[in-house]
PDB file of N, CA and C in Angstrom:
ATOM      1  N   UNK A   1      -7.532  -7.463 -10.246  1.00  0.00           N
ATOM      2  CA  UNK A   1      -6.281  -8.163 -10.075  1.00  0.00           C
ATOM      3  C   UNK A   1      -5.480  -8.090 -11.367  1.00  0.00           C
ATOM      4  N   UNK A   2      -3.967  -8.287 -10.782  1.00  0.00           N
ATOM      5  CA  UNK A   2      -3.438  -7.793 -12.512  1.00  0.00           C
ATOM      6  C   UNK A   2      -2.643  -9.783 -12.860  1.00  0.00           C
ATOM      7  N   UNK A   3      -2.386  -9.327 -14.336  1.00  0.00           N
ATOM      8  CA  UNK A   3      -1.970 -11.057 -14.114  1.00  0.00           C
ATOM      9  C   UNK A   3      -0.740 -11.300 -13.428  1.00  0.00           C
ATOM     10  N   UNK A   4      -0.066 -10.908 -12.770  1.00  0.00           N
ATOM     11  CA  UNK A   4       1.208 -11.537 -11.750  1.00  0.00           C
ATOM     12  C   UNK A   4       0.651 -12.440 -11.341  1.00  0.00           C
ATOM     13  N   UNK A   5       1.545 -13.460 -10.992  1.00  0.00           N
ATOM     14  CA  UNK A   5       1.352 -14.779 -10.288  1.00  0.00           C
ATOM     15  C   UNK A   5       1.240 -14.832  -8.819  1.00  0.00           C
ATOM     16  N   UNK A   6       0.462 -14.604  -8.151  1.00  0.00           N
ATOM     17  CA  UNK A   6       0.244 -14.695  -7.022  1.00  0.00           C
ATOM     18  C   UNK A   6      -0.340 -16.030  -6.623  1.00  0.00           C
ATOM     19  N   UNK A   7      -0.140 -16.587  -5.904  1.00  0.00           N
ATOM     20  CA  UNK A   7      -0.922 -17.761  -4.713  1.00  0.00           C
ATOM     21  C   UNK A   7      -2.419 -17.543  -4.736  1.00  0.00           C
ATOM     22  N   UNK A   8      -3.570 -18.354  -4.924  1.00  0.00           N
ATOM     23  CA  UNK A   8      -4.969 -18.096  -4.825  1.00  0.00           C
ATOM     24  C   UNK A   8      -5.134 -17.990  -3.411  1.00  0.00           C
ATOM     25  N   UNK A   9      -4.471 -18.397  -2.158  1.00  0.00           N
ATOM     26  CA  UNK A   9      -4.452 -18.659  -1.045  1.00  0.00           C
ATOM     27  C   UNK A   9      -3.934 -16.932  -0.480  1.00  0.00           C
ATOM     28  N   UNK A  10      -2.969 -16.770  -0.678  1.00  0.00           N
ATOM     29  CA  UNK A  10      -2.114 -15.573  -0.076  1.00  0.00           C
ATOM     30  C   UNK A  10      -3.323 -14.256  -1.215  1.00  0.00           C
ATOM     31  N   UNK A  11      -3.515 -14.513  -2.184  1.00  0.00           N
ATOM     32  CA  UNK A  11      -4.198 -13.207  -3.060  1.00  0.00           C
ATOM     33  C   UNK A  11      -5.690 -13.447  -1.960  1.00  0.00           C
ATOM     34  N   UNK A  12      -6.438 -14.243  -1.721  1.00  0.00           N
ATOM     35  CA  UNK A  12      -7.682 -14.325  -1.140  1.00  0.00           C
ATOM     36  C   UNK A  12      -6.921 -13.796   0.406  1.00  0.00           C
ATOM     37  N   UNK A  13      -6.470 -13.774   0.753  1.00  0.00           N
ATOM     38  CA  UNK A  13      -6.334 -13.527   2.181  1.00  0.00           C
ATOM     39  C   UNK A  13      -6.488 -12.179   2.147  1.00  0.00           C
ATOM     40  N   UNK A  14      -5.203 -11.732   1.756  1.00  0.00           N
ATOM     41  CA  UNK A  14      -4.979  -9.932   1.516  1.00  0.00           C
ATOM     42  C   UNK A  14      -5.872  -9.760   0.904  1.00  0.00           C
ATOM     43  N   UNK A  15      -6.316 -10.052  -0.048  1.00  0.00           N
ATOM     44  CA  UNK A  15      -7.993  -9.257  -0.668  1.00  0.00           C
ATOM     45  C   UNK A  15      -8.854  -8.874   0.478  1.00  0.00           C
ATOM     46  N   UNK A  16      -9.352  -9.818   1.624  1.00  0.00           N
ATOM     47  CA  UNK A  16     -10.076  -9.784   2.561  1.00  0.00           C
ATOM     48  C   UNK A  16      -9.456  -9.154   3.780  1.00  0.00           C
ATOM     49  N   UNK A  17      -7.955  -8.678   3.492  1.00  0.00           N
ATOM     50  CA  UNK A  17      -8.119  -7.631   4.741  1.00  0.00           C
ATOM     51  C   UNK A  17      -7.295  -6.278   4.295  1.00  0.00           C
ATOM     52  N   UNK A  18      -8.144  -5.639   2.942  1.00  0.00           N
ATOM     53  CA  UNK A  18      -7.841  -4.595   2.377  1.00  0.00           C
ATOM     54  C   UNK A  18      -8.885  -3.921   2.650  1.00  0.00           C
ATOM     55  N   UNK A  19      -9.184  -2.367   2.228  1.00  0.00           N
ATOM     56  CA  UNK A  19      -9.985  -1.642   2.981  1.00  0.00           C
ATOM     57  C   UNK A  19      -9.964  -0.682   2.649  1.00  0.00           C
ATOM     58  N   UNK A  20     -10.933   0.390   2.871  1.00  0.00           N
ATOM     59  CA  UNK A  20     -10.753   1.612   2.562  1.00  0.00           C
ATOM     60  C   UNK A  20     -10.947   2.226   4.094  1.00  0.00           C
ATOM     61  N   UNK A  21     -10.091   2.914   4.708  1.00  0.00           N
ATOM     62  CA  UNK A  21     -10.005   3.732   5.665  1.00  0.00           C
ATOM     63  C   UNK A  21      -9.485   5.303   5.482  1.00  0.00           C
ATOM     64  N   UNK A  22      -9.937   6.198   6.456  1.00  0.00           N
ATOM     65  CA  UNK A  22      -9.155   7.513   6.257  1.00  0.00           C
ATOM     66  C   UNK A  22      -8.300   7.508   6.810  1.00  0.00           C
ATOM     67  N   UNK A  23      -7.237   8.511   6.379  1.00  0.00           N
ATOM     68  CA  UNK A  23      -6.172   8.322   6.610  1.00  0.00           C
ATOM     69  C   UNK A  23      -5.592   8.722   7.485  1.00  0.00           C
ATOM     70  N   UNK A  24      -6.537   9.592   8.353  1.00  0.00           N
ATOM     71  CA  UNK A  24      -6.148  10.267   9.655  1.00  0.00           C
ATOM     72  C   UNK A  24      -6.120   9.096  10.846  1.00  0.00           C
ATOM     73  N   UNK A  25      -6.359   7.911  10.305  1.00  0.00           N
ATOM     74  CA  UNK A  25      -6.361   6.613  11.041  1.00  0.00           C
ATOM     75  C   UNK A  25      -5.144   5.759  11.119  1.00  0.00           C
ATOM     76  N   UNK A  26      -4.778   6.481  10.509  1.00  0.00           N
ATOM     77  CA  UNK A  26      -3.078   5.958  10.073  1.00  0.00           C
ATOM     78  C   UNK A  26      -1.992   6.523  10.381  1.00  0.00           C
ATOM     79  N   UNK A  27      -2.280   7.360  10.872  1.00  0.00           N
ATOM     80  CA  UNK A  27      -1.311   8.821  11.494  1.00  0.00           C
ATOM     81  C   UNK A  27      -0.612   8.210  12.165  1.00  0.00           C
ATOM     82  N   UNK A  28      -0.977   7.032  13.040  1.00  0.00           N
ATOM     83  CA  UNK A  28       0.204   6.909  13.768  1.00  0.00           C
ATOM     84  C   UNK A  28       1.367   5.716  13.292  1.00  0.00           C
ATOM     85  N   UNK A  29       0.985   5.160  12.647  1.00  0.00           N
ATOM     86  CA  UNK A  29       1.623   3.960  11.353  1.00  0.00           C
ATOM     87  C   UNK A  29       3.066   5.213  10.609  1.00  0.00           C
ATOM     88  N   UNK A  30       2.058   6.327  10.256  1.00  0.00           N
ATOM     89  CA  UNK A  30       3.178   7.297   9.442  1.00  0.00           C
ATOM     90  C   UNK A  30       3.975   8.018  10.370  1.00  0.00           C
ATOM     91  N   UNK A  31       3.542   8.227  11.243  1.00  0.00           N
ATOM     92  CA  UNK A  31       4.753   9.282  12.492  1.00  0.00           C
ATOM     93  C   UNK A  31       5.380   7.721  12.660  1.00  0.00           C
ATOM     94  N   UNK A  32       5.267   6.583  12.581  1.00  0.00           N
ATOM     95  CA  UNK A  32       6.558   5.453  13.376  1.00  0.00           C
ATOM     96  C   UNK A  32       7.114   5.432  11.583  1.00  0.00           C
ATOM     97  N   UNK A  33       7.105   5.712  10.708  1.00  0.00           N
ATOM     98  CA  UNK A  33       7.550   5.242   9.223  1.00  0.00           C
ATOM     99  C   UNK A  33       7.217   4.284   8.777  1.00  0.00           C
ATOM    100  N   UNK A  34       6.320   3.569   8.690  1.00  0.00           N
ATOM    101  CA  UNK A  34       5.774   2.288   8.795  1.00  0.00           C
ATOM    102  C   UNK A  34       4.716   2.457   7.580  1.00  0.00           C
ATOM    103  N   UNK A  35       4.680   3.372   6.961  1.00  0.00           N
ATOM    104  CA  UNK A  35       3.685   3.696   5.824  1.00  0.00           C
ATOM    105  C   UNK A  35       4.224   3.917   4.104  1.00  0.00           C
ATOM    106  N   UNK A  36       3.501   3.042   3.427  1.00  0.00           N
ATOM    107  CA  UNK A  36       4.108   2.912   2.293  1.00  0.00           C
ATOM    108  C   UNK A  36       3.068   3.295   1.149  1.00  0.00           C
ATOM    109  N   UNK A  37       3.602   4.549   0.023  1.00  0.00           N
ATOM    110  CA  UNK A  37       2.554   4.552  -1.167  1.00  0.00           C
ATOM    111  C   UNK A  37       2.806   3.742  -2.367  1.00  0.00           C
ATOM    112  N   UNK A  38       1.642   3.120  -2.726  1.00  0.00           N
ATOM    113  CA  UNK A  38       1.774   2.683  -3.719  1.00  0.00           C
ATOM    114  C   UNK A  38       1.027   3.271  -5.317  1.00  0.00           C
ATOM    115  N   UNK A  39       1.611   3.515  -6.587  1.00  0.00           N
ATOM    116  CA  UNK A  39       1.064   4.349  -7.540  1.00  0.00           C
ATOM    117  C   UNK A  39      -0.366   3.958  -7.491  1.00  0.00           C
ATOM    118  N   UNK A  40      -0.972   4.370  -8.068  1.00  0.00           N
ATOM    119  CA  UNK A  40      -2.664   4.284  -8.144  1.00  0.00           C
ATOM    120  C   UNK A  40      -3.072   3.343  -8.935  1.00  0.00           C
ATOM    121  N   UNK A  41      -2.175   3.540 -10.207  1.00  0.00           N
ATOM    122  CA  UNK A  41      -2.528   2.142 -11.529  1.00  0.00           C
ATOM    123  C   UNK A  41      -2.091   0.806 -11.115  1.00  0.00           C
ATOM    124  N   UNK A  42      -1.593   0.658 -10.180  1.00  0.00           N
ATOM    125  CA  UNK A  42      -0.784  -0.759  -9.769  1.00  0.00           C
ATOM    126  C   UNK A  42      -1.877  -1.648  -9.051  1.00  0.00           C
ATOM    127  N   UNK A  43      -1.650  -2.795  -8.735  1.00  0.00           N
ATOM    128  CA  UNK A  43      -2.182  -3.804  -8.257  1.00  0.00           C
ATOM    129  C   UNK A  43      -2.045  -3.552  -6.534  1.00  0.00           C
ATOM    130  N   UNK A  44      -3.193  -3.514  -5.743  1.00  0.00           N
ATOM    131  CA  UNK A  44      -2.749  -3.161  -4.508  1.00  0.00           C
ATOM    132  C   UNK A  44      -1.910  -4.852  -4.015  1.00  0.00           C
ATOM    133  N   UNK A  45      -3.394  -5.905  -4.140  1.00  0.00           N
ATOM    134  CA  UNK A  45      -3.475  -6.664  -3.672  1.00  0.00           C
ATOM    135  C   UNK A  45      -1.821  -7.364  -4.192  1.00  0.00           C
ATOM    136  N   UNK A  46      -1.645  -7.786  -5.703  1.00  0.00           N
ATOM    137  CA  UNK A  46      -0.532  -7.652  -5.841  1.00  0.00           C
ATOM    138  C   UNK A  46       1.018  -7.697  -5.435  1.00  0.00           C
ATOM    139  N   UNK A  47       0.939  -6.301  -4.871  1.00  0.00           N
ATOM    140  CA  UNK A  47       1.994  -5.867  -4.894  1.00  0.00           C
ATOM    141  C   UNK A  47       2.333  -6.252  -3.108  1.00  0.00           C
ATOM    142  N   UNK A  48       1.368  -6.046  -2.005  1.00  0.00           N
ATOM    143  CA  UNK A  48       1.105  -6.678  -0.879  1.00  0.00           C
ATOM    144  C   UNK A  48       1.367  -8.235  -0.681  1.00  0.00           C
ATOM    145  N   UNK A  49       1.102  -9.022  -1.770  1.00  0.00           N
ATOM    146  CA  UNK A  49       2.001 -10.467  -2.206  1.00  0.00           C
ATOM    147  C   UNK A  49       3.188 -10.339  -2.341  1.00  0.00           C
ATOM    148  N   UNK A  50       4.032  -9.480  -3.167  1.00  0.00           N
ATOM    149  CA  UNK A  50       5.254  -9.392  -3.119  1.00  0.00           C
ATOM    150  C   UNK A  50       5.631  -8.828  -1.629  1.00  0.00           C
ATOM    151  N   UNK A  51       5.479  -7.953  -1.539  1.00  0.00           N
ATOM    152  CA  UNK A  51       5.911  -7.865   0.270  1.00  0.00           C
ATOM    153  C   UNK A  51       6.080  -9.167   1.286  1.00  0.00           C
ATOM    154  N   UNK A  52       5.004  -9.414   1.176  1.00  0.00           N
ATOM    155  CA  UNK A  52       4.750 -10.897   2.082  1.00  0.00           C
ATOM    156  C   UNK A  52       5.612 -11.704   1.560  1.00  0.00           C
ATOM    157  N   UNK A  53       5.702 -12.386   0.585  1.00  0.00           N
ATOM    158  CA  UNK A  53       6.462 -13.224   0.042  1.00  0.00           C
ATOM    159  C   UNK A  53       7.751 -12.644  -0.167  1.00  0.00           C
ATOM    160  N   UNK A  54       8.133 -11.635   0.547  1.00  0.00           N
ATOM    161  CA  UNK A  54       9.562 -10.761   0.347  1.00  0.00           C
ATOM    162  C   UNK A  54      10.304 -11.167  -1.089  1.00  0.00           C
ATOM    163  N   UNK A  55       9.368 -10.477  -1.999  1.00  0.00           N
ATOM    164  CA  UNK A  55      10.525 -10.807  -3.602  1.00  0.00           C
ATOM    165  C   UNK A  55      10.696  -9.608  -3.871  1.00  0.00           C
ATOM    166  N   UNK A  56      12.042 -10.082  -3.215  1.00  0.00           N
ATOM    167  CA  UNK A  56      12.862  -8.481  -3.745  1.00  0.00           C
ATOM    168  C   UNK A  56      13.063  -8.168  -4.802  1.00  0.00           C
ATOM    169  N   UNK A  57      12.984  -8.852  -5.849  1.00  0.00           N
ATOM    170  CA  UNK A  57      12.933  -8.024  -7.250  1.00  0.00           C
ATOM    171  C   UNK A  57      11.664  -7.216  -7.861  1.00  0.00           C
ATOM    172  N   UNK A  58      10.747  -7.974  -7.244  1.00  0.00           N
ATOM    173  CA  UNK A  58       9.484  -7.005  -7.449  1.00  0.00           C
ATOM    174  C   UNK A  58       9.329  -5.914  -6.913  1.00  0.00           C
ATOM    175  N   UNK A  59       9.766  -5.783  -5.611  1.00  0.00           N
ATOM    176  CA  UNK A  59       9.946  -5.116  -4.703  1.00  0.00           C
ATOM    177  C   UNK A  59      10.526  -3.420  -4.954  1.00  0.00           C
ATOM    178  N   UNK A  60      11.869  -4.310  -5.318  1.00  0.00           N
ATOM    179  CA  UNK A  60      12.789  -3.679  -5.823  1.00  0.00           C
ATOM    180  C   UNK A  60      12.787  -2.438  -7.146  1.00  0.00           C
ATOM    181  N   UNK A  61      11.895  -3.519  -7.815  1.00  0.00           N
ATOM    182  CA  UNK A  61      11.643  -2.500  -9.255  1.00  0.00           C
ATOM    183  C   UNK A  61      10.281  -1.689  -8.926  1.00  0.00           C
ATOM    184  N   UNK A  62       9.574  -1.937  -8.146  1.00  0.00           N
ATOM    185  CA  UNK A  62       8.850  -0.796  -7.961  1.00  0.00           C
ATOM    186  C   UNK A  62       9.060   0.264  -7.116  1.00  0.00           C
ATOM    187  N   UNK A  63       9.979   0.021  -6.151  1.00  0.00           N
ATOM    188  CA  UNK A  63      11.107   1.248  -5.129  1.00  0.00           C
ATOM    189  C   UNK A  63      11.660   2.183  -6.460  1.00  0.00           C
ATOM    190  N   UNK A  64      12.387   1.400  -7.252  1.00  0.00           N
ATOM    191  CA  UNK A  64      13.552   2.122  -8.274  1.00  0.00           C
ATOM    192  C   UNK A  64      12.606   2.917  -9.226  1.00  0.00           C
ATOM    193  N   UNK A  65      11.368   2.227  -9.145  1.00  0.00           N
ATOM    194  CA  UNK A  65      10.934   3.352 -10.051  1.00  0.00           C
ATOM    195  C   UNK A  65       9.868   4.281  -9.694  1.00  0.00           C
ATOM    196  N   UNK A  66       9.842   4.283  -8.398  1.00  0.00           N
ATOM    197  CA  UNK A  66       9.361   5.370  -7.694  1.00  0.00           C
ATOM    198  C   UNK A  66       7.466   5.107  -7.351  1.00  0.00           C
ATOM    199  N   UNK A  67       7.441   3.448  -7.893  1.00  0.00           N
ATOM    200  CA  UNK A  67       5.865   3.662  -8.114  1.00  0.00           C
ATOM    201  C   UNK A  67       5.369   2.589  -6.500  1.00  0.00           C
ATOM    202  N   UNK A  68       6.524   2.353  -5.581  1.00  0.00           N
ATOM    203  CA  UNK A  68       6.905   2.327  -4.001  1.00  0.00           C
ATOM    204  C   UNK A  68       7.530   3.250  -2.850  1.00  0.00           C
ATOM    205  N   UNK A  69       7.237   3.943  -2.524  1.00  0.00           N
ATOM    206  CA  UNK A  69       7.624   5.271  -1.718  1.00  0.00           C
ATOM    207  C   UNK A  69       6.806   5.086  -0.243  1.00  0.00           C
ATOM    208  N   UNK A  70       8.139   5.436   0.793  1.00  0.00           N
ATOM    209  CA  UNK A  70       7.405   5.855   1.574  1.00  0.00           C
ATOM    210  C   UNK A  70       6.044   6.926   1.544  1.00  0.00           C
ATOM    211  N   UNK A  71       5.353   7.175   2.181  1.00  0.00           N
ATOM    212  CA  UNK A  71       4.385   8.162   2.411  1.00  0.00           C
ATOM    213  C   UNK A  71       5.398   9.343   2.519  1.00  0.00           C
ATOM    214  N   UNK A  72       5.341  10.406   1.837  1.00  0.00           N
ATOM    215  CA  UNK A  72       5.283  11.813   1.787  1.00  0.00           C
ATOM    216  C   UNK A  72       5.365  12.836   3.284  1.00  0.00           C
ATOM    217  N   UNK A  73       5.813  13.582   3.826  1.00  0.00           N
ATOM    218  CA  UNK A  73       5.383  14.497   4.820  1.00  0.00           C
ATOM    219  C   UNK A  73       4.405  15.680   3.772  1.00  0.00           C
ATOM    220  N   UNK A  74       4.628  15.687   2.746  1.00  0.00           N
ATOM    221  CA  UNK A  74       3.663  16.513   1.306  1.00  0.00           C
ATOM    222  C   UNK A  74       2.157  15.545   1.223  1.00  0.00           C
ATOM    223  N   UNK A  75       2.288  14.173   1.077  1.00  0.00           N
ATOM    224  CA  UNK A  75       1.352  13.679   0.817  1.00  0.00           C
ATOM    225  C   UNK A  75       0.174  13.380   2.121  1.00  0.00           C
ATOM    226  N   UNK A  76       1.036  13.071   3.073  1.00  0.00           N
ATOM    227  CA  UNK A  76       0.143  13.154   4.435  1.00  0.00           C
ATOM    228  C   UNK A  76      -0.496  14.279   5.075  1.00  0.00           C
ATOM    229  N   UNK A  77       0.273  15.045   5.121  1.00  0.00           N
ATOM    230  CA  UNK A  77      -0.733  16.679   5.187  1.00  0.00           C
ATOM    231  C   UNK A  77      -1.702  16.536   4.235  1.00  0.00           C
ATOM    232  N   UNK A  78      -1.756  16.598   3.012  1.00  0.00           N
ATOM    233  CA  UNK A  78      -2.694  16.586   2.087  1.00  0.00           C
ATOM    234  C   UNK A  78      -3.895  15.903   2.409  1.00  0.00           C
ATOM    235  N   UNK A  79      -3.558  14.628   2.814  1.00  0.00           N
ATOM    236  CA  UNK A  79      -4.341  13.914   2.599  1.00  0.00           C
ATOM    237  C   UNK A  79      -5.033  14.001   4.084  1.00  0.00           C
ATOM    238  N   UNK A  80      -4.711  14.683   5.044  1.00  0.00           N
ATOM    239  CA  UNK A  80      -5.157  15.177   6.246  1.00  0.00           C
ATOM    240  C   UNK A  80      -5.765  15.622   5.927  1.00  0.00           C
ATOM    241  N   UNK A  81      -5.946  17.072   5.474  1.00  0.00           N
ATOM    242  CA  UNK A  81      -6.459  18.490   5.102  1.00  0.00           C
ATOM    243  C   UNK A  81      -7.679  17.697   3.855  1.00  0.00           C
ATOM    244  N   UNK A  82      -7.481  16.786   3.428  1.00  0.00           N
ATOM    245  CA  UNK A  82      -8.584  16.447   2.657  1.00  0.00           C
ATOM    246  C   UNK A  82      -9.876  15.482   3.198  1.00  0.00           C
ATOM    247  N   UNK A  83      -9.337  14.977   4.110  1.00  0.00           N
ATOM    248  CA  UNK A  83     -10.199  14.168   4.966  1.00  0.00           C
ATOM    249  C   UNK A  83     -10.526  12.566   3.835  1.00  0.00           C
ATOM    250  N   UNK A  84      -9.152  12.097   3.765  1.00  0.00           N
ATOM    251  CA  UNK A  84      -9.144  11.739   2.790  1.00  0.00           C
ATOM    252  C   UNK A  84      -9.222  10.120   2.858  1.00  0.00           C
ATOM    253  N   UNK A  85      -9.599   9.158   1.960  1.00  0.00           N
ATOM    254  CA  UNK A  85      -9.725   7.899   2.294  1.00  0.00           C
ATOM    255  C   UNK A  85      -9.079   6.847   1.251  1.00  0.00           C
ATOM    256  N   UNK A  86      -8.392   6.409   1.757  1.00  0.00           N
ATOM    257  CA  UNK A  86      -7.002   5.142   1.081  1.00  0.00           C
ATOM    258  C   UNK A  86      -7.240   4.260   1.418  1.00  0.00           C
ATOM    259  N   UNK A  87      -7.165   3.043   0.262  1.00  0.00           N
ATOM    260  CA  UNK A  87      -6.767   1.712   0.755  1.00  0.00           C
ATOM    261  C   UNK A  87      -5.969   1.456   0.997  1.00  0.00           C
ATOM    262  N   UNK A  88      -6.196   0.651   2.179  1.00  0.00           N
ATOM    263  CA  UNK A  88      -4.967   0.078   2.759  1.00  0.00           C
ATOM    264  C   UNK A  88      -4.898  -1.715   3.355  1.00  0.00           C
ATOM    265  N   UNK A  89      -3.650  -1.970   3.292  1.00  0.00           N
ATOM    266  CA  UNK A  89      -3.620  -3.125   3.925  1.00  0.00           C
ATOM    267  C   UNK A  89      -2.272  -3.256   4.437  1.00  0.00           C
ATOM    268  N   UNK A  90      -2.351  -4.315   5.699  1.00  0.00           N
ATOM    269  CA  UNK A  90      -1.503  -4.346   6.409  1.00  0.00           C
ATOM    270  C   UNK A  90      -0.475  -5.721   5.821  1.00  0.00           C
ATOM    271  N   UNK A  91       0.793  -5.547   5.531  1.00  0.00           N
ATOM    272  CA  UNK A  91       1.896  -6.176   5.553  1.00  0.00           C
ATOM    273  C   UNK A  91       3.006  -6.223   6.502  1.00  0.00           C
ATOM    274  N   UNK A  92       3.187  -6.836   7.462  1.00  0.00           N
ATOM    275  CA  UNK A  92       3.736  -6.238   8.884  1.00  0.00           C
ATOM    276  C   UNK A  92       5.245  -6.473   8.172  1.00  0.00           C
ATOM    277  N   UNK A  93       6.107  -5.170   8.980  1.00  0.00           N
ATOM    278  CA  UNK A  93       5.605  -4.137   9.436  1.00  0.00           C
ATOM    279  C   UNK A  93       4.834  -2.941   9.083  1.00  0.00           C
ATOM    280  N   UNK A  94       4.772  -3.401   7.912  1.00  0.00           N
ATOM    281  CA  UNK A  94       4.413  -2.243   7.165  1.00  0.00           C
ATOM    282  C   UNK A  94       2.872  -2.255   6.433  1.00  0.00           C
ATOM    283  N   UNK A  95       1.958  -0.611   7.065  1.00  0.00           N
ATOM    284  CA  UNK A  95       0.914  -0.676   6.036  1.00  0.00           C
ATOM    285  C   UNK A  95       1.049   0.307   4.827  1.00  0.00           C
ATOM    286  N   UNK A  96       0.923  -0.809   3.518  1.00  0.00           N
ATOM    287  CA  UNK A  96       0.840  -0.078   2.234  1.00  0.00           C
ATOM    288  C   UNK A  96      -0.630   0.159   2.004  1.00  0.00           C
ATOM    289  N   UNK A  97      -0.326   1.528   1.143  1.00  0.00           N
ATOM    290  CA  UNK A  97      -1.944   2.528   0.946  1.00  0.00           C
ATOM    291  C   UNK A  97      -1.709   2.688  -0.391  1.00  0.00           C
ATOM    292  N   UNK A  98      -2.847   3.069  -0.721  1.00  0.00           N
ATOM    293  CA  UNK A  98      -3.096   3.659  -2.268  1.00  0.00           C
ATOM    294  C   UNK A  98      -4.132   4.247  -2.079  1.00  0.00           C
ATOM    295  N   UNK A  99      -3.833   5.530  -3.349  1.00  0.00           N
ATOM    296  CA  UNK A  99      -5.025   6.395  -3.134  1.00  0.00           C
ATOM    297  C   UNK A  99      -5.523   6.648  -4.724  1.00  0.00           C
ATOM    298  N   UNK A 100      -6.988   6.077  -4.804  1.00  0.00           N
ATOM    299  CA  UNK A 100      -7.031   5.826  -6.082  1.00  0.00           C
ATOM    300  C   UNK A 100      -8.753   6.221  -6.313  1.00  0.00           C
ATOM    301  N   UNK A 101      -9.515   6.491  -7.448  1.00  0.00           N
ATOM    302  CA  UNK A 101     -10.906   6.619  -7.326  1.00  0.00           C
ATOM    303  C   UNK A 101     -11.499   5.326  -6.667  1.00  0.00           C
ATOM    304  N   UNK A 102     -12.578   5.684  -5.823  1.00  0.00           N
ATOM    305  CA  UNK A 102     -13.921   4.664  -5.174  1.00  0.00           C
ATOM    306  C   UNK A 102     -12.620   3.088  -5.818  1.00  0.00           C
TER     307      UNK A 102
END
C-alpha cells in the first residue's frame, strides 16, 4: 500500500476483491471499453479508491500523465499471445488491471 489516504474500510474491501486473473478473461470487459491500465509502480489498491470515491484530481493526474490509460489494442494482443496474468479489480464500470511481477 502506498501512503495516500485511503479509508481502512473502502482499502480492506478492494484489497479483498483484487486478483490475479488472465487476461483472456477479460476480453470481453476490453471489446465493451470498460478496461483500464494502470502503470506497474503505482498503487493498484489505491488508485481503485480514487475511482470509487470519484476524485477527480487523482484521477485526473494519473490520465494526464499517462500512468491511467485505457487498455491498448497493442497491449491486449500481447498480452493474449502471452497467456498472460494481471491484476485486476473491479470498479464499476470499469475493470482496472495492472501488469506487474508475481
Amino acid at each position: 500500500m502506498s501512503d495516500q489516504s485511503i479509508p481502512n474500510g473502502a482499502a480492506a474491501a478492494l484489497l479483498g476483491e483484487t486478483s490475479r486473473i488472465k487476461w483472456s478473461e477479460l476480453a470481453r470487459f476490453f471489446a465493451a471499453g470498460k478496461t483500464l491500465r494502470l502503470a506497474p509502480e503505482l498503487d493498484l489498491v489505491a488508485t481503485a479508491a480514487a475511482l470509487a470515491e470519484d476524485n477527480k484530481a487523482v484521477v485526473a493526474s494519473l490520465l494526464e500523465a499517462g500512468n491511467l490509460a485505457p487498455v491498448s489494442d497493442h497491449e491486449a494482443s500481447a498480452w493474449i499471445k502471452d497467456d498472460a496474468l494481471v491484476w485486476a479489480v473491479v470498479v464499476a464500470p470499469w475493470v482496472l488491471v495492472q501488469m506487474r511481477d508475481a
